[in-house]
PDB file of N, CA and C in Angstrom:
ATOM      1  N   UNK A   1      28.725 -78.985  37.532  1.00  0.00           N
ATOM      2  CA  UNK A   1      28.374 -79.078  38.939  1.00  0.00           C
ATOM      3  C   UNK A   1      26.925 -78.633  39.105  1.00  0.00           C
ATOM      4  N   UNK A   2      25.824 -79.478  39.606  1.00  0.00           N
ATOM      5  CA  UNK A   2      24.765 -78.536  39.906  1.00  0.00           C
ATOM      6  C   UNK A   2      24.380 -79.243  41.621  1.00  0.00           C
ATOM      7  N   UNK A   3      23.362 -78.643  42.232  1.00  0.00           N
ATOM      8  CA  UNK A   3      22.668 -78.711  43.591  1.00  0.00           C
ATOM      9  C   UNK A   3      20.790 -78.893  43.528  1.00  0.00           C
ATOM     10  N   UNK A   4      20.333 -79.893  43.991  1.00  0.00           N
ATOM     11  CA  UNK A   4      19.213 -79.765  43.881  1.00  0.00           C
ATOM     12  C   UNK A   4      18.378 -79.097  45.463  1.00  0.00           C
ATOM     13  N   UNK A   5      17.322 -78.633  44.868  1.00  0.00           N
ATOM     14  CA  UNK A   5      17.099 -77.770  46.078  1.00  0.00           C
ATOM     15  C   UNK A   5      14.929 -78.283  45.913  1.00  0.00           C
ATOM     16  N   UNK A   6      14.462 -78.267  47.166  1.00  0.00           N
ATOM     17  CA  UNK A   6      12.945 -77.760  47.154  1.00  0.00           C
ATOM     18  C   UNK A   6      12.939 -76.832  47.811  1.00  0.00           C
ATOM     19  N   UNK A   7      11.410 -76.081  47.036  1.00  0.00           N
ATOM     20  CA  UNK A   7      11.033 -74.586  46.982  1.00  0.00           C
ATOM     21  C   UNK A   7      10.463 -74.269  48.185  1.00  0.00           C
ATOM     22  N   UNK A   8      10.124 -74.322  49.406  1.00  0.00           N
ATOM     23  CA  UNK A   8       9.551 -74.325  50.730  1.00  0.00           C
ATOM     24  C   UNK A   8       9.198 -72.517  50.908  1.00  0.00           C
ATOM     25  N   UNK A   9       9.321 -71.939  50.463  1.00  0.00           N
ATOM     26  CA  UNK A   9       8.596 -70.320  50.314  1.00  0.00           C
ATOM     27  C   UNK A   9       6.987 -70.909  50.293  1.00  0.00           C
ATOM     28  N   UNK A  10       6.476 -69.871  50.764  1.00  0.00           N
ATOM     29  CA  UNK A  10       4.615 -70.245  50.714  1.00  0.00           C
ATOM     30  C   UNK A  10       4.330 -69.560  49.436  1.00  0.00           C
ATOM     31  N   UNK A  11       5.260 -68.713  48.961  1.00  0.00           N
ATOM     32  CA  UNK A  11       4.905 -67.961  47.464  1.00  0.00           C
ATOM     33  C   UNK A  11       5.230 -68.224  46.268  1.00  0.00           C
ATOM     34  N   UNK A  12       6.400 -69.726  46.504  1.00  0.00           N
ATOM     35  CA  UNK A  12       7.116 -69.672  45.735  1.00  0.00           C
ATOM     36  C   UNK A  12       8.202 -69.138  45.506  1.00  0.00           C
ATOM     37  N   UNK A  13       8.760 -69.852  43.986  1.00  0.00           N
ATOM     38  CA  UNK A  13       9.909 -68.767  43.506  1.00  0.00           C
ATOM     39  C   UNK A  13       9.483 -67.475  42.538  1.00  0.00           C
ATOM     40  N   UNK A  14       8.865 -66.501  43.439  1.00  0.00           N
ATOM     41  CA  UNK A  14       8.358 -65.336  43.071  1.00  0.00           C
ATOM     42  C   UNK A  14       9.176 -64.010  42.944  1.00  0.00           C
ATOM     43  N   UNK A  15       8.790 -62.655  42.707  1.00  0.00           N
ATOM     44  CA  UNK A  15       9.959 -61.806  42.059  1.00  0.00           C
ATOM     45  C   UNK A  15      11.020 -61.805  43.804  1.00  0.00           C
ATOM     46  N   UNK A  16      10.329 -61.268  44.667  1.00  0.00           N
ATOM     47  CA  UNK A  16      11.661 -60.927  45.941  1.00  0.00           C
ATOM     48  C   UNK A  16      12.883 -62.468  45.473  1.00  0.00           C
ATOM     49  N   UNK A  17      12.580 -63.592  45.761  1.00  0.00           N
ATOM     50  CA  UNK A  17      13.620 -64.114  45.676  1.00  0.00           C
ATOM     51  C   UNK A  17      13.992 -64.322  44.609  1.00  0.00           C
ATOM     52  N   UNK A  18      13.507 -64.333  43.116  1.00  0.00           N
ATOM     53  CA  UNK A  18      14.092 -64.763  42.027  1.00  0.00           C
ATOM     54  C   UNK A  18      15.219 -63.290  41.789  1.00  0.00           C
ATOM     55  N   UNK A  19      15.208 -62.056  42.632  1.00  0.00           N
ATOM     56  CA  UNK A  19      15.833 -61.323  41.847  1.00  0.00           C
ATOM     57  C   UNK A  19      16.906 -61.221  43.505  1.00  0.00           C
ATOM     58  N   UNK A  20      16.501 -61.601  44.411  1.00  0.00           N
ATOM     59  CA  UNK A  20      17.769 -62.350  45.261  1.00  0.00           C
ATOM     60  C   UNK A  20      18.942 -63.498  44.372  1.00  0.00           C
ATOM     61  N   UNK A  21      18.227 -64.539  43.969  1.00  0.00           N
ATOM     62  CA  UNK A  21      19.117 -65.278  43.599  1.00  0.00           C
ATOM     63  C   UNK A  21      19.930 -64.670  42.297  1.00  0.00           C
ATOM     64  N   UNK A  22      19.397 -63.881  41.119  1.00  0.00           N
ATOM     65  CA  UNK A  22      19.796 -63.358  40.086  1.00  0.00           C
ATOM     66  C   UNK A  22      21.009 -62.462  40.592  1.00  0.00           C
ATOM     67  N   UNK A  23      20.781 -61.588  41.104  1.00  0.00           N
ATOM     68  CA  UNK A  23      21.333 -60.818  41.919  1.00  0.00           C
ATOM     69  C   UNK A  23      23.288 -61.071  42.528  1.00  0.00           C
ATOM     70  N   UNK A  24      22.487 -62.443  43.244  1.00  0.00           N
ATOM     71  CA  UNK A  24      23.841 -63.093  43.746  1.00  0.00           C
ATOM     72  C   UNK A  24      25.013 -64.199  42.854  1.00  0.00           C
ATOM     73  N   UNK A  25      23.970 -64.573  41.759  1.00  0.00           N
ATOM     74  CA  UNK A  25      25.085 -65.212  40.927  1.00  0.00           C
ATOM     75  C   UNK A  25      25.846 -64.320  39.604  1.00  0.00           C
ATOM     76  N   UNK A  26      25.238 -63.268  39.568  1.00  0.00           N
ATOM     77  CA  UNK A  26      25.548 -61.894  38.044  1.00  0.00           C
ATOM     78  C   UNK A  26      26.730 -62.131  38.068  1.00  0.00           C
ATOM     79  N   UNK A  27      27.645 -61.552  39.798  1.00  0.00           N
ATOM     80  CA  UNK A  27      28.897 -61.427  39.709  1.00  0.00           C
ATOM     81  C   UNK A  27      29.732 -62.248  39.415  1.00  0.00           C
ATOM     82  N   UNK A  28      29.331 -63.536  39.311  1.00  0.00           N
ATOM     83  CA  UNK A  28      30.187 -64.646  39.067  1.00  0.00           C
ATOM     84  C   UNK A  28      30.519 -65.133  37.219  1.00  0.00           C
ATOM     85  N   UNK A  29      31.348 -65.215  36.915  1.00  0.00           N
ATOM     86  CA  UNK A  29      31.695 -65.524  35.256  1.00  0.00           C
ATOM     87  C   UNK A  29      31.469 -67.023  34.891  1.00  0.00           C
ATOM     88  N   UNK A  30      30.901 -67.874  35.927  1.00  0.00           N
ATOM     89  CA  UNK A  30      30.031 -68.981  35.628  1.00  0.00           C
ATOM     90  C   UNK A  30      28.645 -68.688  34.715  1.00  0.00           C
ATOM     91  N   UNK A  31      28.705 -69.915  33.658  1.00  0.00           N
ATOM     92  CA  UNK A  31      27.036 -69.607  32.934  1.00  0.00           C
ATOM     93  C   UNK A  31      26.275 -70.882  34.664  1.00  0.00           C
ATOM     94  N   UNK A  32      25.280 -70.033  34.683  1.00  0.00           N
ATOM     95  CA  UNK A  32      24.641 -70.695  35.903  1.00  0.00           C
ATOM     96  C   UNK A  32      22.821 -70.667  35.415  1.00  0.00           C
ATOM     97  N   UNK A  33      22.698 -71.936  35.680  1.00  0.00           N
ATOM     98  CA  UNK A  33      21.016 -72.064  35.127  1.00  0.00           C
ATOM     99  C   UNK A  33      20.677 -72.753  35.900  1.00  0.00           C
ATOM    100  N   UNK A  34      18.996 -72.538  36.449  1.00  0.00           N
ATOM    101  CA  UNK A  34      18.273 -73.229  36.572  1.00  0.00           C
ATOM    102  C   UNK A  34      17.301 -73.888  36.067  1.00  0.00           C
ATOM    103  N   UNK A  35      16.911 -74.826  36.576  1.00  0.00           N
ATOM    104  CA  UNK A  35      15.827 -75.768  35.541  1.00  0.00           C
ATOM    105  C   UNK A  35      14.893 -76.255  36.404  1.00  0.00           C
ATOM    106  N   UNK A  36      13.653 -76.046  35.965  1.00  0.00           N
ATOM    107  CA  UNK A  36      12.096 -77.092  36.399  1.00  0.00           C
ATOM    108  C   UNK A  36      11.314 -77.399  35.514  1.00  0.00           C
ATOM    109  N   UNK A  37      10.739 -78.711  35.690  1.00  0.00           N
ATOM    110  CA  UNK A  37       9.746 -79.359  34.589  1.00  0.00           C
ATOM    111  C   UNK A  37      10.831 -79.374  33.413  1.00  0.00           C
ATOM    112  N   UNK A  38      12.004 -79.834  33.432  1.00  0.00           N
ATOM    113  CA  UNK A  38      12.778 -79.970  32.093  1.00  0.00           C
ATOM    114  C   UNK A  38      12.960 -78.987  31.315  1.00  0.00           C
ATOM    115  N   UNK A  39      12.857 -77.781  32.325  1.00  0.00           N
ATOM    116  CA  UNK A  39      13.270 -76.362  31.180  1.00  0.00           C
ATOM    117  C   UNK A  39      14.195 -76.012  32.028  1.00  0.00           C
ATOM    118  N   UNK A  40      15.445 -75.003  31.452  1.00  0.00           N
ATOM    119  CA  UNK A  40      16.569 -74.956  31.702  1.00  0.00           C
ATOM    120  C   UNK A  40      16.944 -73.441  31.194  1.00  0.00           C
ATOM    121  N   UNK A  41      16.660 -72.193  32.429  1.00  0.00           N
ATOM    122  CA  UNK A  41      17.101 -70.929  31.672  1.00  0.00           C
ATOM    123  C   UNK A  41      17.961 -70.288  33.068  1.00  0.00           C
ATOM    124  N   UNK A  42      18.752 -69.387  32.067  1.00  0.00           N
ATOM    125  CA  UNK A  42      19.603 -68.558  32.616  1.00  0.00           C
ATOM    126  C   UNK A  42      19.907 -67.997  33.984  1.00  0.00           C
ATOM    127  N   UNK A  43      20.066 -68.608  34.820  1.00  0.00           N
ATOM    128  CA  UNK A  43      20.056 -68.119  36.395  1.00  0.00           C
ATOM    129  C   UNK A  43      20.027 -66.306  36.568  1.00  0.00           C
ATOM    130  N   UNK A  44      20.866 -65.743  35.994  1.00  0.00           N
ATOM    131  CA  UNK A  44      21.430 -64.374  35.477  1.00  0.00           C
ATOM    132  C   UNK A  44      20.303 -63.460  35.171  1.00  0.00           C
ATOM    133  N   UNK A  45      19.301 -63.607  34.642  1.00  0.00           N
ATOM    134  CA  UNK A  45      17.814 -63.176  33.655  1.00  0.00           C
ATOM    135  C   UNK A  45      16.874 -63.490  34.783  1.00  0.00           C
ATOM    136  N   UNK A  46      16.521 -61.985  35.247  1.00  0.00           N
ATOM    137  CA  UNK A  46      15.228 -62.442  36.364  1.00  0.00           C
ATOM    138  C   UNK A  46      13.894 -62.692  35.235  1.00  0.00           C
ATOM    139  N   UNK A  47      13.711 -62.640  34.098  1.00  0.00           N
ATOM    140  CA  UNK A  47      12.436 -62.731  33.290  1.00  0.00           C
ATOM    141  C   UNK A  47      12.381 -64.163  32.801  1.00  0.00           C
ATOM    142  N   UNK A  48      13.661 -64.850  32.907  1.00  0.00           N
ATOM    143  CA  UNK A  48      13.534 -66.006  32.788  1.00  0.00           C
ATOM    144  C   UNK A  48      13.789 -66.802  33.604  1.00  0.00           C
ATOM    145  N   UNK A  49      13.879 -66.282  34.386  1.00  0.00           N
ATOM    146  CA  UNK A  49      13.063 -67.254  36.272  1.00  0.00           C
ATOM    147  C   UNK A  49      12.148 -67.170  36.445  1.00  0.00           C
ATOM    148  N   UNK A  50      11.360 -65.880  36.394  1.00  0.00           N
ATOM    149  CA  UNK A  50      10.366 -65.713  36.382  1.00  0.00           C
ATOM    150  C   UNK A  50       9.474 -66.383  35.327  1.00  0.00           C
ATOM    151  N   UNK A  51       9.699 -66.630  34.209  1.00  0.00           N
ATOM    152  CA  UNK A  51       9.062 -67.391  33.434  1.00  0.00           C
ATOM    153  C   UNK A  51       8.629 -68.661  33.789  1.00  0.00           C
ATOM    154  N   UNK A  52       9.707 -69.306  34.388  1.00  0.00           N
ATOM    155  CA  UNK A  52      10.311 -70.838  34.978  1.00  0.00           C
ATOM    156  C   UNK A  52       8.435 -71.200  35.816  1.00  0.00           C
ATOM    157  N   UNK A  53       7.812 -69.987  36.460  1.00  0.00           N
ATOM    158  CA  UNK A  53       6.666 -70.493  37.368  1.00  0.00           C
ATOM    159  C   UNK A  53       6.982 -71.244  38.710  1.00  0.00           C
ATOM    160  N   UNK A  54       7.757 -70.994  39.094  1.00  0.00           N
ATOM    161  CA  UNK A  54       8.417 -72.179  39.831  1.00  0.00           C
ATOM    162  C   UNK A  54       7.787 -72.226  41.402  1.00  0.00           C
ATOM    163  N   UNK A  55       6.677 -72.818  41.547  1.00  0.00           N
ATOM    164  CA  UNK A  55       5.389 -72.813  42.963  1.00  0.00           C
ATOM    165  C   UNK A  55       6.155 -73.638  43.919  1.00  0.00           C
ATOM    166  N   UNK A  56       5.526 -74.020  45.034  1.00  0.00           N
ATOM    167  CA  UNK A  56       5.981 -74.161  46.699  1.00  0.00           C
ATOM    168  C   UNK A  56       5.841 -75.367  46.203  1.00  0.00           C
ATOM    169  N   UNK A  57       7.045 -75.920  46.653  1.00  0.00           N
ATOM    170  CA  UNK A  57       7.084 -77.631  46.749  1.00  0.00           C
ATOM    171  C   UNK A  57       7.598 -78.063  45.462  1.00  0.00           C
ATOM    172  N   UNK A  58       8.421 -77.054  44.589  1.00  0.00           N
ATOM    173  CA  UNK A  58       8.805 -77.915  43.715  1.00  0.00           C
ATOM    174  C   UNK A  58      10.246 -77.734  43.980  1.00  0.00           C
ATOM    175  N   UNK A  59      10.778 -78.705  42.768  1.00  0.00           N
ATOM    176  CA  UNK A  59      12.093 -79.370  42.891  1.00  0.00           C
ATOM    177  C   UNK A  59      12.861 -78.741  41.917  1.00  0.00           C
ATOM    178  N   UNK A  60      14.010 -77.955  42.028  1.00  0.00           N
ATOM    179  CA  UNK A  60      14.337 -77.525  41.113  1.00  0.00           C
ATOM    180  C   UNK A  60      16.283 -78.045  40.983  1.00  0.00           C
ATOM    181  N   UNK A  61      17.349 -77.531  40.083  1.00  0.00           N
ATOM    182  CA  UNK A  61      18.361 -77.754  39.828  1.00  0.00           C
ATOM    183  C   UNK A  61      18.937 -75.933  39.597  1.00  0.00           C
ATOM    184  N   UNK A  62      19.982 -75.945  40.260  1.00  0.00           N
ATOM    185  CA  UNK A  62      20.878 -75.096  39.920  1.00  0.00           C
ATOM    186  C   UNK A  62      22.496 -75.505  39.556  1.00  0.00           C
ATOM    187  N   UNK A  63      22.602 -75.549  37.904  1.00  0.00           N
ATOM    188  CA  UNK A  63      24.153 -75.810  37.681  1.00  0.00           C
ATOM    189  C   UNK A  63      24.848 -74.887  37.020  1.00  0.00           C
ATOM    190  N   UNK A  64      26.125 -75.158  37.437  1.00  0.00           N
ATOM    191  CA  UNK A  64      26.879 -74.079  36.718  1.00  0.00           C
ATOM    192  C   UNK A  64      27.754 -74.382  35.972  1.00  0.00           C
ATOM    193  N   UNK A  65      28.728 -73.920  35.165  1.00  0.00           N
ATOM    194  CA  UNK A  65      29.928 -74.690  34.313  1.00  0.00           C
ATOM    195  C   UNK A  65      30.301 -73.327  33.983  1.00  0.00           C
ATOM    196  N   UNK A  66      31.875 -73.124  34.768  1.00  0.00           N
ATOM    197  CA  UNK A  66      33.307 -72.099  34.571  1.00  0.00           C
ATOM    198  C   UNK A  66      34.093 -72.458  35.333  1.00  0.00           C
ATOM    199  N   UNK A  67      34.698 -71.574  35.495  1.00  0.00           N
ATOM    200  CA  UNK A  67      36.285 -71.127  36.331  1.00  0.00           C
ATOM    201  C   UNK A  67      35.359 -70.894  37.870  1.00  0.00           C
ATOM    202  N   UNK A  68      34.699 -70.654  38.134  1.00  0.00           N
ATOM    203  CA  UNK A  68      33.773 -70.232  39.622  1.00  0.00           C
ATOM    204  C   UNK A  68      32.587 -71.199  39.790  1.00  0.00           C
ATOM    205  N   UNK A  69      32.791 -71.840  39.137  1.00  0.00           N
ATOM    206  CA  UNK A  69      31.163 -72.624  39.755  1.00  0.00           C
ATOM    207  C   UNK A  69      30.610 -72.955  40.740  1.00  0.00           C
ATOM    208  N   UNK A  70      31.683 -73.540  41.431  1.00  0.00           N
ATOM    209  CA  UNK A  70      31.493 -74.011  42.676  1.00  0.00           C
ATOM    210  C   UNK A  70      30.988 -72.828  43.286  1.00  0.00           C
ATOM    211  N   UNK A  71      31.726 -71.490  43.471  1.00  0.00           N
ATOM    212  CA  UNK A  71      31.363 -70.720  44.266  1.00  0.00           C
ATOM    213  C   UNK A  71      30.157 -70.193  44.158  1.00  0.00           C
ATOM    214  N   UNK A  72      29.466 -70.169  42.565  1.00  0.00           N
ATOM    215  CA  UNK A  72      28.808 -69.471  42.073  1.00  0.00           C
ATOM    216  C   UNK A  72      27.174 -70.484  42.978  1.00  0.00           C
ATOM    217  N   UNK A  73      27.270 -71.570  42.556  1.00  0.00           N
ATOM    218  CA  UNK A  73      26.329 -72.954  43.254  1.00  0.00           C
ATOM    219  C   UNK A  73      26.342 -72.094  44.897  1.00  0.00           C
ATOM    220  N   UNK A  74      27.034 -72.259  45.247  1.00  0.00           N
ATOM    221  CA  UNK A  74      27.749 -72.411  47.232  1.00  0.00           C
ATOM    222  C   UNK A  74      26.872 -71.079  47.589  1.00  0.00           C
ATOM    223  N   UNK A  75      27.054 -69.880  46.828  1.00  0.00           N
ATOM    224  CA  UNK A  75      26.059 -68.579  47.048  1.00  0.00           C
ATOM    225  C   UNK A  75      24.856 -68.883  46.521  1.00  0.00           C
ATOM    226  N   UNK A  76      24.314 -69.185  45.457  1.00  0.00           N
ATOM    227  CA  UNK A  76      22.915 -69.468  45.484  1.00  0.00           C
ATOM    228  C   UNK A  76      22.323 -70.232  46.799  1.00  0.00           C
ATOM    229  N   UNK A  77      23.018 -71.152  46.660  1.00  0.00           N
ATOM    230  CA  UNK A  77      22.469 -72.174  48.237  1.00  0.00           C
ATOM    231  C   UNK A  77      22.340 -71.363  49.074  1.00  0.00           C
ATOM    232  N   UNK A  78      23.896 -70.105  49.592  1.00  0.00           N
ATOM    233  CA  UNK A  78      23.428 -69.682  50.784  1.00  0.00           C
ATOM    234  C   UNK A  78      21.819 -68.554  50.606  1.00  0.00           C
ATOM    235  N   UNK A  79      21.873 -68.051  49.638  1.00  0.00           N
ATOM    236  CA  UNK A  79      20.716 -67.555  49.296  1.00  0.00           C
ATOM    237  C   UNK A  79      19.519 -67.879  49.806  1.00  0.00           C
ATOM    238  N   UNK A  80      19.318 -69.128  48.826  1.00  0.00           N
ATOM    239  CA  UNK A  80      18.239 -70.255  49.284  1.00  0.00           C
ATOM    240  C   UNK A  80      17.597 -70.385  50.561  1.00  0.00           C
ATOM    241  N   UNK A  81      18.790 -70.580  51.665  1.00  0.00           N
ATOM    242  CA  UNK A  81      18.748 -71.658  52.949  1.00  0.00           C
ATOM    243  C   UNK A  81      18.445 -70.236  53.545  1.00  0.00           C
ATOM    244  N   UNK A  82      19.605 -68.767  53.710  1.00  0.00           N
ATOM    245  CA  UNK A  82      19.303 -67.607  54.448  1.00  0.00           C
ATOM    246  C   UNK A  82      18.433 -66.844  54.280  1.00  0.00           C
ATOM    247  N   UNK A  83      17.330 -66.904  53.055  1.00  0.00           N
ATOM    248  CA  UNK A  83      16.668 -66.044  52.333  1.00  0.00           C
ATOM    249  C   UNK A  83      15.045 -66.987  53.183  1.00  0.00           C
ATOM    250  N   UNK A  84      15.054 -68.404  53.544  1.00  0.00           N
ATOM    251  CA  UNK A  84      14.023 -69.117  53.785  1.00  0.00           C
ATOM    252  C   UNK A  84      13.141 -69.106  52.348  1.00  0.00           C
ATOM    253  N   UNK A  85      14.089 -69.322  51.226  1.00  0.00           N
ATOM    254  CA  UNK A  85      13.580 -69.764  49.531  1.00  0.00           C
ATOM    255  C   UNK A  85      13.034 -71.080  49.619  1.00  0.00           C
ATOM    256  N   UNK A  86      14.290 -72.159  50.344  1.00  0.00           N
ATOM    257  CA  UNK A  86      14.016 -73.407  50.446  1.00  0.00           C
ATOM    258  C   UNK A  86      14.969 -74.045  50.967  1.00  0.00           C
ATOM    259  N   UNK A  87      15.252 -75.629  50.497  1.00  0.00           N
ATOM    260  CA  UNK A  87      16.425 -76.434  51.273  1.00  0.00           C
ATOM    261  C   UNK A  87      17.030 -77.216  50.512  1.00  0.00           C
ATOM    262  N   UNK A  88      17.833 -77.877  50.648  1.00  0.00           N
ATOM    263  CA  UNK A  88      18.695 -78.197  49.400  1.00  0.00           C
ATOM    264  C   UNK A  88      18.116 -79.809  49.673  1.00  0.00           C
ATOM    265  N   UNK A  89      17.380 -80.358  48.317  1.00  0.00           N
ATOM    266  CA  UNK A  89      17.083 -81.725  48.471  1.00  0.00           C
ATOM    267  C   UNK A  89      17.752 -83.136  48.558  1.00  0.00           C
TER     268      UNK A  89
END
C-alpha cells in the first residue's frame, strides 16, 4: 500500500517534521518507507529522512507492507495534511 503526497512546507521536509512523521509511524509494526528521486529509506530512522533532502515542491511516496499498514499510511497522511508538511498528490 503506499500514498503519494507533495511537500508544500516553505522548508521542506526538514528536522521538525521529519521527526513528526518518524515519530508517528515507530508505533506501528509496519516496515514503512519513504522514497524521493528513486531512493527508498526507512520511514522509522529520522537520519534517513533526513538524508532523503527532501525540498518544497517535491513529490514523494510513503508505503508500507504488514499487519497495520493501512493505519500506519492513514497517520502519516494525517501528519502531513495537520502538521501543514503537505497534501496528498
Amino acid at each position: 500500500m503506499e500514498k503519494q503526497f507533495k511537500i508544500t512546507s516553505p522548508e521542506g521536509l526538514h528536522a521538525r517534521p521529519c521527526t513528526l512523521l518518524v515519530a508517528a509511524v515507530t508505533p506501528f509494526s509496519s516496515d514503512v518507507k519513504i522514497s524521493y528521486n528513486d531512493r527508498a529509506v526507512n520511514l522509522k530512522s529520522i537520519m534517513g529522512v533526513m538524508a532523503l533532502g527532501i525540498p518544497t515542491g517535491a513529490n514523494i511516496t510513503i508505503s508500507a507492507e504488514g499487519a497495520d499498514a493501512e493505519a500506519a499510511i492513514e497517520k502519516a497522511a494525517s501528519v502531513i495534511s495537520n502538521e501543514n508538511i503537505g497534501e496528498e498528490a
